[in-house]
N, C-alpha and C. Protein backbone atom coordinates (compact mmCIF):
# COMPACT_ATOMS: atom_id res chain seq x y z
N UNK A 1 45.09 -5.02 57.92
CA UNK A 1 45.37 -6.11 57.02
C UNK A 1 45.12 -5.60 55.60
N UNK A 2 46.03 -5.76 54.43
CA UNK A 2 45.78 -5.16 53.37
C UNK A 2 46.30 -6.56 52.38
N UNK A 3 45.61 -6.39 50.80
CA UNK A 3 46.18 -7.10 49.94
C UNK A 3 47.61 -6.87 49.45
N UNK A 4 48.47 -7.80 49.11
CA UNK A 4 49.44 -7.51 48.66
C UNK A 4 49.67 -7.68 47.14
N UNK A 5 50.95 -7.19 46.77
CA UNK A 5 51.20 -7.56 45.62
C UNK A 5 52.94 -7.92 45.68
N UNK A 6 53.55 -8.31 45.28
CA UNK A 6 53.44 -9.65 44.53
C UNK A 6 52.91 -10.40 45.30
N UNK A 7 51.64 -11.37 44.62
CA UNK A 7 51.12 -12.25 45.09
C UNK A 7 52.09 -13.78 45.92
N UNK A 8 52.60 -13.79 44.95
CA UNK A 8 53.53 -15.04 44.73
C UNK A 8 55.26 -14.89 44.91
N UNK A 9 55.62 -14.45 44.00
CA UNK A 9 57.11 -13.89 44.34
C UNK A 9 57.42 -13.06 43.11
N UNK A 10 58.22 -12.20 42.78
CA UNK A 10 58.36 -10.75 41.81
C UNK A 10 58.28 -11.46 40.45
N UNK A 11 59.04 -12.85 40.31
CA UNK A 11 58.66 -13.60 38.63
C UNK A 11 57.67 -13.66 38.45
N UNK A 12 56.51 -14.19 39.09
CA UNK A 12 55.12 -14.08 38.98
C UNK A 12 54.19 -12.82 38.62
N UNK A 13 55.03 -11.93 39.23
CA UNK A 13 53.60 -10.62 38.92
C UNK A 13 53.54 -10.48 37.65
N UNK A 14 53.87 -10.20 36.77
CA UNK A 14 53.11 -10.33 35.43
C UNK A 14 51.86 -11.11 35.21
N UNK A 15 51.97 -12.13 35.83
CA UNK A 15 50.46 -13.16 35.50
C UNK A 15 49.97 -12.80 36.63
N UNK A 16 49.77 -11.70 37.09
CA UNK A 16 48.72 -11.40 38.34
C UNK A 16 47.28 -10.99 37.60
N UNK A 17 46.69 -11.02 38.73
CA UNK A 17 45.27 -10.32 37.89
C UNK A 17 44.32 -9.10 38.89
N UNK A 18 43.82 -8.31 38.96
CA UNK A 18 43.35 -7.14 39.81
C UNK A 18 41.59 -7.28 39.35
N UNK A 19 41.50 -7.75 40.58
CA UNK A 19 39.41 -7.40 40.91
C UNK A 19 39.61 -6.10 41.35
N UNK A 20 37.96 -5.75 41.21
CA UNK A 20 37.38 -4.80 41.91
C UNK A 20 37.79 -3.33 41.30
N UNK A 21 37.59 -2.32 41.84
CA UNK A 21 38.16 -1.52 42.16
C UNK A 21 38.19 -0.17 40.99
N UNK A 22 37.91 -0.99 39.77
CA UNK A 22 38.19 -0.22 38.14
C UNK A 22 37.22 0.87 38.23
N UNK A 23 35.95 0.13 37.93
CA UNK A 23 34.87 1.11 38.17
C UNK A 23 33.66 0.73 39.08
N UNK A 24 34.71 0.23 40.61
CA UNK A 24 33.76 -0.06 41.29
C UNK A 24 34.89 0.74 42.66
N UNK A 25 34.86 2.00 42.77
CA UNK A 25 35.40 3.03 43.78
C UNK A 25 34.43 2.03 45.36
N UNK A 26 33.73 1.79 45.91
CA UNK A 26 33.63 0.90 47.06
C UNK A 26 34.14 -0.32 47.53
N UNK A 27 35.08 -1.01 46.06
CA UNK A 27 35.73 -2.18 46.57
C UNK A 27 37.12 -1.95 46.15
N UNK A 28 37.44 -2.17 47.14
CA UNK A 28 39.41 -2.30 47.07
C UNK A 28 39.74 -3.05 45.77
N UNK A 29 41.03 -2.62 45.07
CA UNK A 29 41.17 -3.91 44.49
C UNK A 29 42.24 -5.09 45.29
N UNK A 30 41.95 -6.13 44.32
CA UNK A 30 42.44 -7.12 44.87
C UNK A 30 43.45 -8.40 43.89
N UNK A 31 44.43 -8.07 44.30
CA UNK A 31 45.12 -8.58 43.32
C UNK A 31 45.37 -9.71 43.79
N UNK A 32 45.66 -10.72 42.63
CA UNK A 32 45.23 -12.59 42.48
C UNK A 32 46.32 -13.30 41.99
N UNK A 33 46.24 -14.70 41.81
CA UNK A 33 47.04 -15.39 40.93
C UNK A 33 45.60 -16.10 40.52
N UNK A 34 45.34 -16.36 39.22
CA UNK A 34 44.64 -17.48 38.46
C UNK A 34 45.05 -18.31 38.52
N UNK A 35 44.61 -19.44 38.58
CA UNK A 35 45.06 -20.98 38.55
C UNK A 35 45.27 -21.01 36.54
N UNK A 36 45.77 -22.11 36.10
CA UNK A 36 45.72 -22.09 34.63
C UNK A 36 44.74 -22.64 34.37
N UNK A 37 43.55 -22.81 35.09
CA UNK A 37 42.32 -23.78 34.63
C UNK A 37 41.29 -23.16 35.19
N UNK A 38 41.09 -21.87 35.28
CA UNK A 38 40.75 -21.13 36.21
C UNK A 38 39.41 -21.17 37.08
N UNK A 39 39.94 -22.17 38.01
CA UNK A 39 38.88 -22.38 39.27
C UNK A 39 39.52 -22.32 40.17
N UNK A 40 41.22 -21.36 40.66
CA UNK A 40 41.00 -21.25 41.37
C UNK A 40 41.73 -20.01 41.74
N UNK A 41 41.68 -18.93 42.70
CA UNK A 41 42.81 -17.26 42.77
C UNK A 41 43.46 -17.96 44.19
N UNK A 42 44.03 -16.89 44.07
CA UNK A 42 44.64 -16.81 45.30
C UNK A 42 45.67 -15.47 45.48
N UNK A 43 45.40 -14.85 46.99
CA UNK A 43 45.57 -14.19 46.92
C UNK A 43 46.20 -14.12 48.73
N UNK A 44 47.26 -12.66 48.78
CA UNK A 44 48.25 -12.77 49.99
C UNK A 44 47.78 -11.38 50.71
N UNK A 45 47.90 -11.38 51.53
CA UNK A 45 47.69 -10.69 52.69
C UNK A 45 48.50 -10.30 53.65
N UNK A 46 48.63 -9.47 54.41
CA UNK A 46 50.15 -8.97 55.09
C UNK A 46 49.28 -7.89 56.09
N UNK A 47 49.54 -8.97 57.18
CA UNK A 47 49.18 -8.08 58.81
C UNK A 47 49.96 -6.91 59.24
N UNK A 48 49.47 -5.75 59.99
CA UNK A 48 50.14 -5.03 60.30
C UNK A 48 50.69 -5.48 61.62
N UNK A 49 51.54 -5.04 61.78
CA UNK A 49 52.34 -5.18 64.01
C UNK A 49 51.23 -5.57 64.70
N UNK A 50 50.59 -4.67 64.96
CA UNK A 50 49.19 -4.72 65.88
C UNK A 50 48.56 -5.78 65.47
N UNK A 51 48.10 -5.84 64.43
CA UNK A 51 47.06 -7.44 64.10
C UNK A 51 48.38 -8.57 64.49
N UNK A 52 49.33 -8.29 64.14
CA UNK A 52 50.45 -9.68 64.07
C UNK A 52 50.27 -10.30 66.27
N UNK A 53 50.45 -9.07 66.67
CA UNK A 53 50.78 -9.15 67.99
C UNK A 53 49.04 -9.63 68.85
N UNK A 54 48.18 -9.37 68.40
CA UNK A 54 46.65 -9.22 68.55
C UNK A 54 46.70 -10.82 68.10
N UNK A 55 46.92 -11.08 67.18
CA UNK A 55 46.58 -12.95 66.88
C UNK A 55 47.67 -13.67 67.54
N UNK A 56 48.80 -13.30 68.12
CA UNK A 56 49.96 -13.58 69.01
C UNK A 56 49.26 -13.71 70.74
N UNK A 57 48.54 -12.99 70.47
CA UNK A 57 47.67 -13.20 72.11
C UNK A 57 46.14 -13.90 71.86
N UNK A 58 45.97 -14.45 71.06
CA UNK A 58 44.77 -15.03 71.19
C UNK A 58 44.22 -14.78 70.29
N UNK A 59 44.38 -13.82 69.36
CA UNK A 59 42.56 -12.67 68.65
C UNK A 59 42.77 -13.72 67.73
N UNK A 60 41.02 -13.65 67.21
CA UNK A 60 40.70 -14.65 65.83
C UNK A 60 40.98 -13.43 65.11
N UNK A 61 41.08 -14.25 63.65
CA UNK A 61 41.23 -13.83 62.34
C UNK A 61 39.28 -14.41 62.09
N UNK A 62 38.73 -13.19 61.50
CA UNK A 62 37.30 -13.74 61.26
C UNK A 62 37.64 -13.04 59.42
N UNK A 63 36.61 -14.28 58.85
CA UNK A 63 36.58 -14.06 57.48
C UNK A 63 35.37 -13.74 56.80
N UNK A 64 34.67 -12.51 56.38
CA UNK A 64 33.85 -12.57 55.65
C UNK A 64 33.60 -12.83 54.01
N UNK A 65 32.66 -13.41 54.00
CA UNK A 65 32.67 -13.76 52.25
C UNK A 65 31.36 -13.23 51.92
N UNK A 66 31.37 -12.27 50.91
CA UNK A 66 29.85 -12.25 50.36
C UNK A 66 29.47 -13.48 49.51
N UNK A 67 28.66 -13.98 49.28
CA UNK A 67 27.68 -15.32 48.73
C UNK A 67 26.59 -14.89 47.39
N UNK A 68 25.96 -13.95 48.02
CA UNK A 68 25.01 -13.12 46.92
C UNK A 68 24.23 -14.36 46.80
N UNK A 69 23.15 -14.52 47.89
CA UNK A 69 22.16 -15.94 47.89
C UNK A 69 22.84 -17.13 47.38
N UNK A 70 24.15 -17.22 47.14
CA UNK A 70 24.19 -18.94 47.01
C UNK A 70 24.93 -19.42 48.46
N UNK A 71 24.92 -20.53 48.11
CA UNK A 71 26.19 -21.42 49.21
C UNK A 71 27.79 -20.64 48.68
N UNK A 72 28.19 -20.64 50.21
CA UNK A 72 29.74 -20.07 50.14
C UNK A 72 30.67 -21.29 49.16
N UNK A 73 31.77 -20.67 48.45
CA UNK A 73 32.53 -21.62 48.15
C UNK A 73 33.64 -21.69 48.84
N UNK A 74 34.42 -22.87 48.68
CA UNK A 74 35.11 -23.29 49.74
C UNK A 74 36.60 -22.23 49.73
N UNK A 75 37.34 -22.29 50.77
CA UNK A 75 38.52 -21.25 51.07
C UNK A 75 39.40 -22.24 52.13
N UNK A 76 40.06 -21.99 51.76
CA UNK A 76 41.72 -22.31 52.50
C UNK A 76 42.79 -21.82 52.83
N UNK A 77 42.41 -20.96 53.86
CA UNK A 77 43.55 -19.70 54.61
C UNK A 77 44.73 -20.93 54.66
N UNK A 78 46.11 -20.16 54.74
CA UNK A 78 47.42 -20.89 54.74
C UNK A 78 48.47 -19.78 55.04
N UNK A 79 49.47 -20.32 56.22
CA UNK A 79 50.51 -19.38 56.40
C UNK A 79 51.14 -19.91 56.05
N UNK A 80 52.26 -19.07 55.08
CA UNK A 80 53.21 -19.95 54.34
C UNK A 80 54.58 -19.14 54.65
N UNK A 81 55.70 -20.11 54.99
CA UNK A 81 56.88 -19.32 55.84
C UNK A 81 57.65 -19.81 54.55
N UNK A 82 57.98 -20.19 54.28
CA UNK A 82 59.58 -20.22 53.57
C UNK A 82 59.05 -20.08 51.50
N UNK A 83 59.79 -20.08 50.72
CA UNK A 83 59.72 -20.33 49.36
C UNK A 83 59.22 -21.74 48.78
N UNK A 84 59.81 -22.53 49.44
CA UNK A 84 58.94 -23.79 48.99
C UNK A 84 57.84 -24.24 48.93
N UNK A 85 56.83 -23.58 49.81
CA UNK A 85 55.26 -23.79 50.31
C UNK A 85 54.83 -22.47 49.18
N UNK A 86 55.77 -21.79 48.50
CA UNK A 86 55.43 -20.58 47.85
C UNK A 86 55.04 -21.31 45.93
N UNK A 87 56.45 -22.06 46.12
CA UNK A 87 57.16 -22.76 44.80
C UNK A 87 55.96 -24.00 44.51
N UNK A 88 55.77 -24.72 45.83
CA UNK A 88 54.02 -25.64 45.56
C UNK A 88 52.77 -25.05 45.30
N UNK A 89 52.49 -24.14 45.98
CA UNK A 89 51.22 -23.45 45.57
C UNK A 89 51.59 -22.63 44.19
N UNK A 90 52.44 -22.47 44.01
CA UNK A 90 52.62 -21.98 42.14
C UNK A 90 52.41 -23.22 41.21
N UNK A 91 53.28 -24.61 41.81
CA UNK A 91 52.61 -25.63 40.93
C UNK A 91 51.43 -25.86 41.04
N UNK A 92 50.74 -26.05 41.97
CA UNK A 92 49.13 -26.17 42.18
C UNK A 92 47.93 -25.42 41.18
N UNK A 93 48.64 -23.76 41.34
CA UNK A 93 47.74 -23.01 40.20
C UNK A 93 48.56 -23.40 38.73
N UNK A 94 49.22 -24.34 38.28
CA UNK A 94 49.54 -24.66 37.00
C UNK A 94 50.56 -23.85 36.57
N UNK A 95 51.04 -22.77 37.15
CA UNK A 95 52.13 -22.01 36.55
C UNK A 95 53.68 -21.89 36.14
N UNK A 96 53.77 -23.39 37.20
CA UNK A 96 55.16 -23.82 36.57
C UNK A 96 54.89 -25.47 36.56
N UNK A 97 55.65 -26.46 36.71
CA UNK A 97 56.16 -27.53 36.55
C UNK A 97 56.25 -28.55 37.33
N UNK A 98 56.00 -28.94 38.20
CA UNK A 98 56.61 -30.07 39.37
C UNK A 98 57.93 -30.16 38.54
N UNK A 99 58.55 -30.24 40.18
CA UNK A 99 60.19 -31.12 39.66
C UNK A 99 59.89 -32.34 38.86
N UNK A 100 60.94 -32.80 38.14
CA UNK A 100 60.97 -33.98 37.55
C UNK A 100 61.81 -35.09 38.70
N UNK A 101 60.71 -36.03 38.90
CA UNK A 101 61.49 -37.46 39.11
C UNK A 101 61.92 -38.37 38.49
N UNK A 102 62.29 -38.12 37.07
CA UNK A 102 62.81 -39.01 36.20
C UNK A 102 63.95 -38.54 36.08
N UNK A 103 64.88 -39.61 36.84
CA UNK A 103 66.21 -39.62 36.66
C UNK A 103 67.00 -39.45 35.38
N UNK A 104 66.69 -40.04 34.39
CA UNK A 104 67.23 -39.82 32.84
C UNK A 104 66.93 -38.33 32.80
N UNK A 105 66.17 -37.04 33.11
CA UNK A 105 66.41 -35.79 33.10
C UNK A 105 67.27 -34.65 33.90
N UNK A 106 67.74 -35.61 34.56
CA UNK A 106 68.37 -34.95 35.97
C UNK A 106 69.60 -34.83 35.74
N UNK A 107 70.46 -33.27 35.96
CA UNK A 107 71.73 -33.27 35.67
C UNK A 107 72.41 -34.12 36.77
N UNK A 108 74.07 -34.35 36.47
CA UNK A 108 74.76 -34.51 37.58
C UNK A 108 75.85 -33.72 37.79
């Protein structure tokens, strides 16, 4: 299982952001999307065959989080299949727009 990049989809990578890794050679880096209010990243992941086929028969996905003595903060794994579940979680971190439901803006 490795991080990916583009996080989001290829318009997006520019506003990506990279943990770890600069001058810390023991941690991978890890490339993100910032929310525009920034509380919150997010970040994509891409199984190899073997893990794909391994959680296809049963295997858990286990998640570690370091804490560093506090309480964990909260996380929300999500498989996301098509562009639209891609196109919401981009509105969510603030980076684009919700559609408009005001008809007076709407071409015909």
């Amino acid at each position: 299982m490795q991080p990916v990049s583009p996080v989001l989809t290829e318009e997006f990578q520019p506003l990506e952001v990279v943990f770890g890794g600069k001058n810390q050679p023991e941690y991978a880096q890890l490339p993100a999307m910032l929310s525009s209010n920034h509380l919150m990243i997010v970040h994509r992941w891409v199984l190899t065959p073997e893990e794909r086929r391994a959680i296809a028969n049963g295997a858990s996905l286990f998640i570690s989080q370091m804490v560093f003595g506090q309480l964990p903060q909260p996380i929300r794994p999500e498989i996301m299949l098509d562009n639209r579940q891609v196109v919401a979680l981009a509105q969510e971190l603030g980076l684009v727009n919700p559609p408009t439901t005001d008809k007076s803006e709407v071409e015909v």
